[in-house]
C-alpha atoms as a PDB file:
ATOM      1  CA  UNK A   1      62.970 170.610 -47.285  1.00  0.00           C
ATOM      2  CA  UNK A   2      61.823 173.592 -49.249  1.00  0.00           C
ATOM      3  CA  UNK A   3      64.757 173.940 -52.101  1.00  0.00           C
ATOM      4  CA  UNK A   4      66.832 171.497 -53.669  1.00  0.00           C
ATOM      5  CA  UNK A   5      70.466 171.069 -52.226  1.00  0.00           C
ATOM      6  CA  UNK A   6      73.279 172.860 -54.700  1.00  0.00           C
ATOM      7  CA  UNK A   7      76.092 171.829 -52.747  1.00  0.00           C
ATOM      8  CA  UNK A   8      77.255 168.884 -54.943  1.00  0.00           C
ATOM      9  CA  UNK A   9      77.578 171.038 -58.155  1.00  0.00           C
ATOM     10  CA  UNK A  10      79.796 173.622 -56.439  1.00  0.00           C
ATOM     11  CA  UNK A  11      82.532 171.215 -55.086  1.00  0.00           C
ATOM     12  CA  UNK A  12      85.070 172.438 -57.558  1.00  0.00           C
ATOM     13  CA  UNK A  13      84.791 175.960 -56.352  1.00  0.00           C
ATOM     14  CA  UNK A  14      84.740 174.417 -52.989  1.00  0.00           C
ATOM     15  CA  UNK A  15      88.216 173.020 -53.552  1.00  0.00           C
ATOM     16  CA  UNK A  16      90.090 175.505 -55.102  1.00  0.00           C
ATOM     17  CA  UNK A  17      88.754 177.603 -52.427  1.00  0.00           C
ATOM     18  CA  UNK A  18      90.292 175.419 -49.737  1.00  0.00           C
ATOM     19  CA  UNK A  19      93.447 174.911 -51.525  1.00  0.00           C
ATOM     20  CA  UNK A  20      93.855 178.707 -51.998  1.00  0.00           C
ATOM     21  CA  UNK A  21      93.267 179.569 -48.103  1.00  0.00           C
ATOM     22  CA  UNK A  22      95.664 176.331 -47.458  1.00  0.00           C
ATOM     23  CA  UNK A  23      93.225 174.299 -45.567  1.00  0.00           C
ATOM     24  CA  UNK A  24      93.909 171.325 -47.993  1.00  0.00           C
ATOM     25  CA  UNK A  25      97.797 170.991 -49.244  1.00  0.00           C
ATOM     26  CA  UNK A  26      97.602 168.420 -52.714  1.00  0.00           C
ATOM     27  CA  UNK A  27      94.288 168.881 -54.980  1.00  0.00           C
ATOM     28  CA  UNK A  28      91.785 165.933 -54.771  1.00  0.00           C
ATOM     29  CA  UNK A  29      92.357 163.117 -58.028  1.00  0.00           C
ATOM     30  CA  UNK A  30      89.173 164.701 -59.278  1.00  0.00           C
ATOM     31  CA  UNK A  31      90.019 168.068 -59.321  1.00  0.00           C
ATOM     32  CA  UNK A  32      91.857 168.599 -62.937  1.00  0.00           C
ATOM     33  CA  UNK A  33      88.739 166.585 -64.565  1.00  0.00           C
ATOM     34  CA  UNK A  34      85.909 168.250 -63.004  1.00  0.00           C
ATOM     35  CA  UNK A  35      87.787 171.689 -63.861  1.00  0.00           C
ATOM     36  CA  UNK A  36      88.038 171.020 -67.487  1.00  0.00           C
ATOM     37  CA  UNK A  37      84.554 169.410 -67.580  1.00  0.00           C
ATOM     38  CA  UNK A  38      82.546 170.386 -65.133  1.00  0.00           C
ATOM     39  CA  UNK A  39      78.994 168.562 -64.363  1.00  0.00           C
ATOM     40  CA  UNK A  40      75.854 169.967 -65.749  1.00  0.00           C
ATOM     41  CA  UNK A  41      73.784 172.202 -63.715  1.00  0.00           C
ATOM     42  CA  UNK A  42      70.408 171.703 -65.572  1.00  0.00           C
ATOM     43  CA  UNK A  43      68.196 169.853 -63.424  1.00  0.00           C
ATOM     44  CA  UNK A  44      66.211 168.515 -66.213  1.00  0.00           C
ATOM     45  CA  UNK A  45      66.062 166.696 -69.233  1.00  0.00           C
ATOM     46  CA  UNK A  46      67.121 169.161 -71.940  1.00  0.00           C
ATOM     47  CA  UNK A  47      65.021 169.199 -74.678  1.00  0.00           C
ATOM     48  CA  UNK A  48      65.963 167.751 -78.097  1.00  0.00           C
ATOM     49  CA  UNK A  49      65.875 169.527 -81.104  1.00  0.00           C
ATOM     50  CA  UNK A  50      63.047 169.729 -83.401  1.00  0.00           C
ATOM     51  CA  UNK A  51      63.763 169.526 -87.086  1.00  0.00           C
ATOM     52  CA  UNK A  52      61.583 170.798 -89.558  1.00  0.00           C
ATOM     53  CA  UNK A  53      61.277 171.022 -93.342  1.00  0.00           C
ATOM     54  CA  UNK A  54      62.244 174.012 -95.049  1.00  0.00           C
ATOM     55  CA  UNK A  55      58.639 174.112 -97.001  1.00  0.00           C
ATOM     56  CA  UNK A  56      56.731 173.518 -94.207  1.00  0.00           C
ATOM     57  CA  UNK A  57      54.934 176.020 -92.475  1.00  0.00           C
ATOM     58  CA  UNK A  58      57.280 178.317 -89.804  1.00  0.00           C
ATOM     59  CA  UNK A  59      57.093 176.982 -85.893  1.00  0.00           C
ATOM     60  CA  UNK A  60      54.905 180.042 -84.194  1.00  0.00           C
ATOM     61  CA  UNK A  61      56.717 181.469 -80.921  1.00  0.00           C
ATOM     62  CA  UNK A  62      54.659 179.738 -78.584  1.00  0.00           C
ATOM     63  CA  UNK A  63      56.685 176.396 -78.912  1.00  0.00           C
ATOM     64  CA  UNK A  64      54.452 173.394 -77.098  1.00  0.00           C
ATOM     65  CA  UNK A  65      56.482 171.690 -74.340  1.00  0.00           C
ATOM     66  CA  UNK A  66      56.714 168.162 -74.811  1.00  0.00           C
ATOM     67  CA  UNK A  67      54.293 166.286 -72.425  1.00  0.00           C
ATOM     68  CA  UNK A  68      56.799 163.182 -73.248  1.00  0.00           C
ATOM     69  CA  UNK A  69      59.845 164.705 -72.097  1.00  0.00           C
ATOM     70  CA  UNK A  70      60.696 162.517 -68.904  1.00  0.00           C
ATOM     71  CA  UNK A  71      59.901 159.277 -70.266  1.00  0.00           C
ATOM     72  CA  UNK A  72      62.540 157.118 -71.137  1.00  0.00           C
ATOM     73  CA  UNK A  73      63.869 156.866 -74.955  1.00  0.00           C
ATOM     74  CA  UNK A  74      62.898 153.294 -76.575  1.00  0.00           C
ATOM     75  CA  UNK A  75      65.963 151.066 -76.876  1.00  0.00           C
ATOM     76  CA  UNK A  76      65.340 148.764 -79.577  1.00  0.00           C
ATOM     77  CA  UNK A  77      68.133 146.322 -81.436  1.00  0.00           C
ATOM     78  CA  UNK A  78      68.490 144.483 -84.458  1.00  0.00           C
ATOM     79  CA  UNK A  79      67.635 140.814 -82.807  1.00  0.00           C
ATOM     80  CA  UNK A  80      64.603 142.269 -80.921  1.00  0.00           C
ATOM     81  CA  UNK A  81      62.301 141.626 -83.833  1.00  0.00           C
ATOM     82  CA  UNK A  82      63.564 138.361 -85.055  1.00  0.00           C
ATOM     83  CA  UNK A  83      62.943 137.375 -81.205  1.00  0.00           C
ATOM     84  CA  UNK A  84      59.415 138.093 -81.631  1.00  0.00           C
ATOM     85  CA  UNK A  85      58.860 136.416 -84.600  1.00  0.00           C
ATOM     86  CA  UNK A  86      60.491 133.488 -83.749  1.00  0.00           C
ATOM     87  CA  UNK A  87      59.011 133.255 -79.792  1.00  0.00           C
ATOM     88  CA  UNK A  88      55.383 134.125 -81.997  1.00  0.00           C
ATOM     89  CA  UNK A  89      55.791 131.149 -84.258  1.00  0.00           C
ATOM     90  CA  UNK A  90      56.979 128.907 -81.511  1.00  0.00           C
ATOM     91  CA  UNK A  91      55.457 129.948 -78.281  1.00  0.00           C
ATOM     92  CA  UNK A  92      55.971 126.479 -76.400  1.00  0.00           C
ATOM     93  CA  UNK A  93      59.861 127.351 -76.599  1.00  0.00           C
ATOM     94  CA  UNK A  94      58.841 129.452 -73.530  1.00  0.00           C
ATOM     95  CA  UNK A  95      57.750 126.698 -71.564  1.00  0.00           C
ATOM     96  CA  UNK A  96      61.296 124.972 -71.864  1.00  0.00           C
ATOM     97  CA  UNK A  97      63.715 125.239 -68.486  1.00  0.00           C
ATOM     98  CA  UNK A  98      66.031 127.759 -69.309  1.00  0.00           C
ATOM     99  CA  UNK A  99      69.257 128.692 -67.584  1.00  0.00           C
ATOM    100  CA  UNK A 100      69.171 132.251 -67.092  1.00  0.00           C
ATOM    101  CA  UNK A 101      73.020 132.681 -65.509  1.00  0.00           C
ATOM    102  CA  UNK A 102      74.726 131.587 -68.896  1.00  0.00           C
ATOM    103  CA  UNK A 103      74.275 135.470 -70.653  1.00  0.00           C
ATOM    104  CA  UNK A 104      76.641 137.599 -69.452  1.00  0.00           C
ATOM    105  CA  UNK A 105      76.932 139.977 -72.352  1.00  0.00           C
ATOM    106  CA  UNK A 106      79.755 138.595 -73.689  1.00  0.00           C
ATOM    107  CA  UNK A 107      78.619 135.932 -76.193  1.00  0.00           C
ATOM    108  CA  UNK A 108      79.522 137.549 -79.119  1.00  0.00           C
ATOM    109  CA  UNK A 109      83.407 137.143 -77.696  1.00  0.00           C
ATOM    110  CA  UNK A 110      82.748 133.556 -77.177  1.00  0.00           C
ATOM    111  CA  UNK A 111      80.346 131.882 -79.770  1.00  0.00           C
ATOM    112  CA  UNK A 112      80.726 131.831 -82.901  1.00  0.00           C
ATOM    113  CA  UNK A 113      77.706 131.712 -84.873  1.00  0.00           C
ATOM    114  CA  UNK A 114      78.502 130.086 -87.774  1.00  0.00           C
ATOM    115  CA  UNK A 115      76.882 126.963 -86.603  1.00  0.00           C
ATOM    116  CA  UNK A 116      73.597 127.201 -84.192  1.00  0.00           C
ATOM    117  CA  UNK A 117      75.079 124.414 -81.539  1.00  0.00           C
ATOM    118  CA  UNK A 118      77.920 126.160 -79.553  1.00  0.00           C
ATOM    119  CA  UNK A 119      79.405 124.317 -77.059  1.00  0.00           C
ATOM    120  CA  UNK A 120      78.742 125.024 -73.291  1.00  0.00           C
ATOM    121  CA  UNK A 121      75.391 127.001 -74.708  1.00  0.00           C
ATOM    122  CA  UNK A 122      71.890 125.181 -73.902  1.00  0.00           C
ATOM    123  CA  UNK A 123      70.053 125.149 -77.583  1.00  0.00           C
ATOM    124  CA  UNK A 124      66.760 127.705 -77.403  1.00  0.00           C
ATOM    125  CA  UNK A 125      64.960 130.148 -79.103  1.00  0.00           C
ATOM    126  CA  UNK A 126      68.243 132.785 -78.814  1.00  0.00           C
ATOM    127  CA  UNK A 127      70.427 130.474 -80.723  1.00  0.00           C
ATOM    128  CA  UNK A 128      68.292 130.920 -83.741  1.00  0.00           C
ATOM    129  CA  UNK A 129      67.933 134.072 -83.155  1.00  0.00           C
ATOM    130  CA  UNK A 130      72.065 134.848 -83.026  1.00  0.00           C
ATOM    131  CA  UNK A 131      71.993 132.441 -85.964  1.00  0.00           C
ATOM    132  CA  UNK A 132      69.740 134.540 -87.992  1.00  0.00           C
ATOM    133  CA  UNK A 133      70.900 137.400 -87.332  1.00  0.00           C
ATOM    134  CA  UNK A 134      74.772 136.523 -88.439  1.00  0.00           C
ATOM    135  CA  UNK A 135      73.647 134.889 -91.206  1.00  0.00           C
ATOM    136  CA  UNK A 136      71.491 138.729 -92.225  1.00  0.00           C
ATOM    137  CA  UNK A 137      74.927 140.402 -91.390  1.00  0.00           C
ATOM    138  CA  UNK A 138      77.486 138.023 -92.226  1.00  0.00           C
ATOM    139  CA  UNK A 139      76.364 135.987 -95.436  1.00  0.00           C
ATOM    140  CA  UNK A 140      74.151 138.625 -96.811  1.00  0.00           C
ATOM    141  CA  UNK A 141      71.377 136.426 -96.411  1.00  0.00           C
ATOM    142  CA  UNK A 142      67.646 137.728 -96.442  1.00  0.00           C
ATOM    143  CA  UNK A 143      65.617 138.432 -93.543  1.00  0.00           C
ATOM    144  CA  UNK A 144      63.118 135.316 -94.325  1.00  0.00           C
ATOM    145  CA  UNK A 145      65.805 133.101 -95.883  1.00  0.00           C
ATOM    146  CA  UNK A 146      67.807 133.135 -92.978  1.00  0.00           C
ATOM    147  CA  UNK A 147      65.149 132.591 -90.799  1.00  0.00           C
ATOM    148  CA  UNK A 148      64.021 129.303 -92.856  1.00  0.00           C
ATOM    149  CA  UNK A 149      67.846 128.161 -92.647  1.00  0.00           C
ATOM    150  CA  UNK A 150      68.139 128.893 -88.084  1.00  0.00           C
ATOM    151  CA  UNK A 151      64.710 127.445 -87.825  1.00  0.00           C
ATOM    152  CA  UNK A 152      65.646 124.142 -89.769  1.00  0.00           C
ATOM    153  CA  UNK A 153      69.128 123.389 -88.310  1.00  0.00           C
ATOM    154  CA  UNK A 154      67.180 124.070 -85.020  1.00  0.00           C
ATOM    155  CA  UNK A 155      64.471 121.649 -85.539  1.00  0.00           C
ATOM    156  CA  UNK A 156      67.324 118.862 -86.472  1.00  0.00           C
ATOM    157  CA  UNK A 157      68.975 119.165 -83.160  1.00  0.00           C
ATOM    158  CA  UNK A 158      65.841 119.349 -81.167  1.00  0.00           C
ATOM    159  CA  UNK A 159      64.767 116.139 -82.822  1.00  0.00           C
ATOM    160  CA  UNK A 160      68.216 114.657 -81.950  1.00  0.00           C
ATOM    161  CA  UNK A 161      67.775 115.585 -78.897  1.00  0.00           C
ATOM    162  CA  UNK A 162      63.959 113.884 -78.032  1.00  0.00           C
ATOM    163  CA  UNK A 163      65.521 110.735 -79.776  1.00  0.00           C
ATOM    164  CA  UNK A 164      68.321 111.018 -77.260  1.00  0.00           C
ATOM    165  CA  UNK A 165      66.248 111.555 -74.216  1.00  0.00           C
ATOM    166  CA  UNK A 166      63.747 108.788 -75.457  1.00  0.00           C
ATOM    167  CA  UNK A 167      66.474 106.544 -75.684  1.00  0.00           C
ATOM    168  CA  UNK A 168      68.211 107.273 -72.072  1.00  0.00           C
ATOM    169  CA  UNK A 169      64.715 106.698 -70.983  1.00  0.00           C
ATOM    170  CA  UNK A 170      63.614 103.366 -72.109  1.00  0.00           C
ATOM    171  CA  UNK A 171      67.449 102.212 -71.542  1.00  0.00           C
ATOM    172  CA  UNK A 172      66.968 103.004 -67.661  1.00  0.00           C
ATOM    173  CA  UNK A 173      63.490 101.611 -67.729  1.00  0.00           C
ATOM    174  CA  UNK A 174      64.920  98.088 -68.646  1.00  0.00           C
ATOM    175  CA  UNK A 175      67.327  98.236 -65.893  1.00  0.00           C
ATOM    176  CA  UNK A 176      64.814  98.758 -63.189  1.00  0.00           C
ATOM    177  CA  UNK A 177      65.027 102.785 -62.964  1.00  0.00           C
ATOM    178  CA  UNK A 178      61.525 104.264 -61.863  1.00  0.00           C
ATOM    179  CA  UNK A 179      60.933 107.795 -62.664  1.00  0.00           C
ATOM    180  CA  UNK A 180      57.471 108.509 -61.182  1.00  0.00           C
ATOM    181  CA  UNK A 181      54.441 110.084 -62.818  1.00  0.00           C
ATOM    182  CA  UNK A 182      55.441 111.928 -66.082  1.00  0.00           C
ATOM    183  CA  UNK A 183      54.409 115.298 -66.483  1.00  0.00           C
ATOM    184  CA  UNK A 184      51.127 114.187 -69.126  1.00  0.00           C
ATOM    185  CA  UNK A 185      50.278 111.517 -65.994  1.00  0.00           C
ATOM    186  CA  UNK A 186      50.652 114.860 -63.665  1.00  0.00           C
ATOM    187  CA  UNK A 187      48.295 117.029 -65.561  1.00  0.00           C
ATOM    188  CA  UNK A 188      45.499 114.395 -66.135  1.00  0.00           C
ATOM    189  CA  UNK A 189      45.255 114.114 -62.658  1.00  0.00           C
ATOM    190  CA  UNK A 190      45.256 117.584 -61.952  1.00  0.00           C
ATOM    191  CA  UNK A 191      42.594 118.021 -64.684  1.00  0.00           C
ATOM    192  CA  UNK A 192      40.131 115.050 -63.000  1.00  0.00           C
ATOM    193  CA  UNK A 193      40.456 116.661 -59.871  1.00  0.00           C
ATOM    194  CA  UNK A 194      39.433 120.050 -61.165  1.00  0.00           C
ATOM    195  CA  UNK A 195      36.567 118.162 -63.057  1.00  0.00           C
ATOM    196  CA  UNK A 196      35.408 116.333 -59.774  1.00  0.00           C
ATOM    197  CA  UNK A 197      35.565 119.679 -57.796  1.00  0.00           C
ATOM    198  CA  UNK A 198      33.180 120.952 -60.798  1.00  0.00           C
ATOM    199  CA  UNK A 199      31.082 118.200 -60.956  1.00  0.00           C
ATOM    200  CA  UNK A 200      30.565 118.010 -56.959  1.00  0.00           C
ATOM    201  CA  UNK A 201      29.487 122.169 -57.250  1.00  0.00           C
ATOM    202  CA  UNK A 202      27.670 121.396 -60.001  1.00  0.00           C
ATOM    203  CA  UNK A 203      25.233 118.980 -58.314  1.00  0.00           C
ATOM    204  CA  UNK A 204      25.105 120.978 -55.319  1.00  0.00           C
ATOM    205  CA  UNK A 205      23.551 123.795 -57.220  1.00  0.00           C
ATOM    206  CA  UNK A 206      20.984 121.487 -59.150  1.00  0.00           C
ATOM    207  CA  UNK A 207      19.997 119.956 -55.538  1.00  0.00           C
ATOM    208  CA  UNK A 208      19.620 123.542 -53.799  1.00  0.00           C
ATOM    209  CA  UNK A 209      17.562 124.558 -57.593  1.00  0.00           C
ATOM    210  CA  UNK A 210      15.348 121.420 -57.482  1.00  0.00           C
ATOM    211  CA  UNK A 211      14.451 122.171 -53.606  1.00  0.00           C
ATOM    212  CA  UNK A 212      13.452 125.852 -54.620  1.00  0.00           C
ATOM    213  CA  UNK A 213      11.411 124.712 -57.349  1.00  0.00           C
ATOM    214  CA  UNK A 214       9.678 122.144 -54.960  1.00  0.00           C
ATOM    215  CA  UNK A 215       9.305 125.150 -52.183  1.00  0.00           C
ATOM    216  CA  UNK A 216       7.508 127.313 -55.282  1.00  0.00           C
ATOM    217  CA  UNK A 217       4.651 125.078 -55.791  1.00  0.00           C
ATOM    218  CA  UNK A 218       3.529 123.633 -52.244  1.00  0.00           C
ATOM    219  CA  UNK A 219       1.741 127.105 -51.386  1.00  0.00           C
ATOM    220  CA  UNK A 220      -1.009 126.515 -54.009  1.00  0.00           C
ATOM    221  CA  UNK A 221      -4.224 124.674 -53.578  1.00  0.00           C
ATOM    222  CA  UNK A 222      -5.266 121.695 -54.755  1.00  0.00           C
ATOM    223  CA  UNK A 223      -7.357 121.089 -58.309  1.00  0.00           C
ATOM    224  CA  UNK A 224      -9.972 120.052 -56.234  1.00  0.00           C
ATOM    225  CA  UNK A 225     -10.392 122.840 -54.081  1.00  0.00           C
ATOM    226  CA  UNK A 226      -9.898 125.714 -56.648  1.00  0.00           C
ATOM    227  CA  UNK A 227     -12.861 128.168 -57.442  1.00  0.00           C
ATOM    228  CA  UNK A 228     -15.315 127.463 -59.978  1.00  0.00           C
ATOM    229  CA  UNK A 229     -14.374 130.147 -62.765  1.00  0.00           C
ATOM    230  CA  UNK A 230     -17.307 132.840 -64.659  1.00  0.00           C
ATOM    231  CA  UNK A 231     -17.092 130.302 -67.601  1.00  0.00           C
ATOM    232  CA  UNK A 232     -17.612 127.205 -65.559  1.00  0.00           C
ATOM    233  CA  UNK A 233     -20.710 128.670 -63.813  1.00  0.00           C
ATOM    234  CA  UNK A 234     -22.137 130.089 -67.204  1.00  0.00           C
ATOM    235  CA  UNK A 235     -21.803 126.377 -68.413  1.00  0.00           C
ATOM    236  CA  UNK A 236     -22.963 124.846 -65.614  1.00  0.00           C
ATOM    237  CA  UNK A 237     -27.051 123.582 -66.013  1.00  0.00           C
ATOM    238  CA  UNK A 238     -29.787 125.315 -64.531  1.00  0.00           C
ATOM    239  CA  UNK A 239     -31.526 123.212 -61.649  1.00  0.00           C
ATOM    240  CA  UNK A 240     -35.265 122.842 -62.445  1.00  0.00           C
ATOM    241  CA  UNK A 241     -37.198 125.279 -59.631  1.00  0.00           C
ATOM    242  CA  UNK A 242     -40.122 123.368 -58.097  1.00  0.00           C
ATOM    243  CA  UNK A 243     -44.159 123.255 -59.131  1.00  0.00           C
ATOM    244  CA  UNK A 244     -45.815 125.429 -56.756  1.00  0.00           C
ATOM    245  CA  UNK A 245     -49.080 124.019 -54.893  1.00  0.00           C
ATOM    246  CA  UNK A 246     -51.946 126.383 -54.126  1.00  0.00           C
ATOM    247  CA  UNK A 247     -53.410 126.317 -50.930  1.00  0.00           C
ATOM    248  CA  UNK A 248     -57.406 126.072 -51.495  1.00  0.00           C
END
């Protein structure tokens, strides 16, 4: 448990040690190719080189590590930022079923992008995407040019196909096909019953509110049984005092 195990990077001198003692007769398939080149025995990342400019000021001795050095290189490709762009300007293409099985990393053996439909390929956001892209490295075509030209030929065959489906629909309608609720119908009623849930808390609170304002007030006394106040008294008349009768 204490060091690491070392074993692995000596099995070439492992084998030709057994094959010179003649515990092992043929050489293992593996033997000529780890011999000529042999695995690495660094542990760690080596460090890349740093480049400087020959004006700039000389690196001192005490070289700073990188604090980066184990964290994995960003892999970035050509179609990554047309992808955001594209899934920016149009984020309800996200929304859209998608079947994930149909990349297999070998479109660019079977479409040809020439033309945004392909045949077998469900039409999304990556279609334009492949389209712009070999339109940038095909055709010469700007970045924003080419982007204008994907995104239109991809609006057209989205709209042919909501015409289409609108079509199929009412066509099965008027033979007596029922499809249910659609999915507008399914978040309406979602959406009331949230509201109702709201509205029932709602009055809850403004019941238990209304009872603690009621509680507040039923300690005090009445108007007619409050305290004359200093003003009320200085206000108040005098009552006349009495004549006073002398006893003779």
């Amino acid at each position: 448990m204490g060091g690491r195990n070392l074993n692995p990077a000596r099995v070439y001198q492992t084998a030709a040690a057994l094959l010179e003692c003649g515990s092992i007769q043929q050489p293992p398939v593996w033997f000529k190719t780890i011999g000529s080149i042999p695995p690495s025995e660094i542990l760690t990342r080596t460090q890349p080189p740093i480049h400087r400019d020959r004006n700039s000021r000389p690196i001192s001795s005490k070289r700073r590590k990188p604090s980066k050095m184990f964290k994995p290189l960003p892999i970035e490709y050509e179609e990554d930022q047309l992808r955001h762009e594209f899934y920016r300007d149009h984020p309800w293409e996200l929304a859209r079923p998608r079947i994930v099985l149909e990349n297999d990393g070998k479109d660019g053996q079977k479409c040809n992008w020439a033309q945004i439909q392909q045949h077998g390929r469900q039409l999304n956001g990556e279609s334009v995407v492949q389209r712009q892209l070999y339109l940038i490295n095909e055709e010469g075509k700007a970045k924003t040019e080419a982007y204008d030209i994907a995104r239109k030929e991809f609006y057209a065959l989205r709209h042919e196909e909501e015409v289409e489906q609108r079509v199929a629909r009412e066509e099965a309608l008027w033979t007596g096909a029922y499809f249910g609720m659609s999915r507008l119908d399914i978040s309406m009623q979602l959406e009331d019953k949230t509201y109702e849930g709201w509205k029932k808390w709602a009055t809850e609170k403004i019941q238990l509110f209304e009872q603690q304002k009621d509680a507040a007030y039923t300690s005090t006394p009445d108007t007619e049984e409050v305290a004359p106040t200093e003003d009320f008294l200085d206000e108040a008349p005098v009552p006349e005092e009495p004549p006073k009768t002398t006893v003779v």
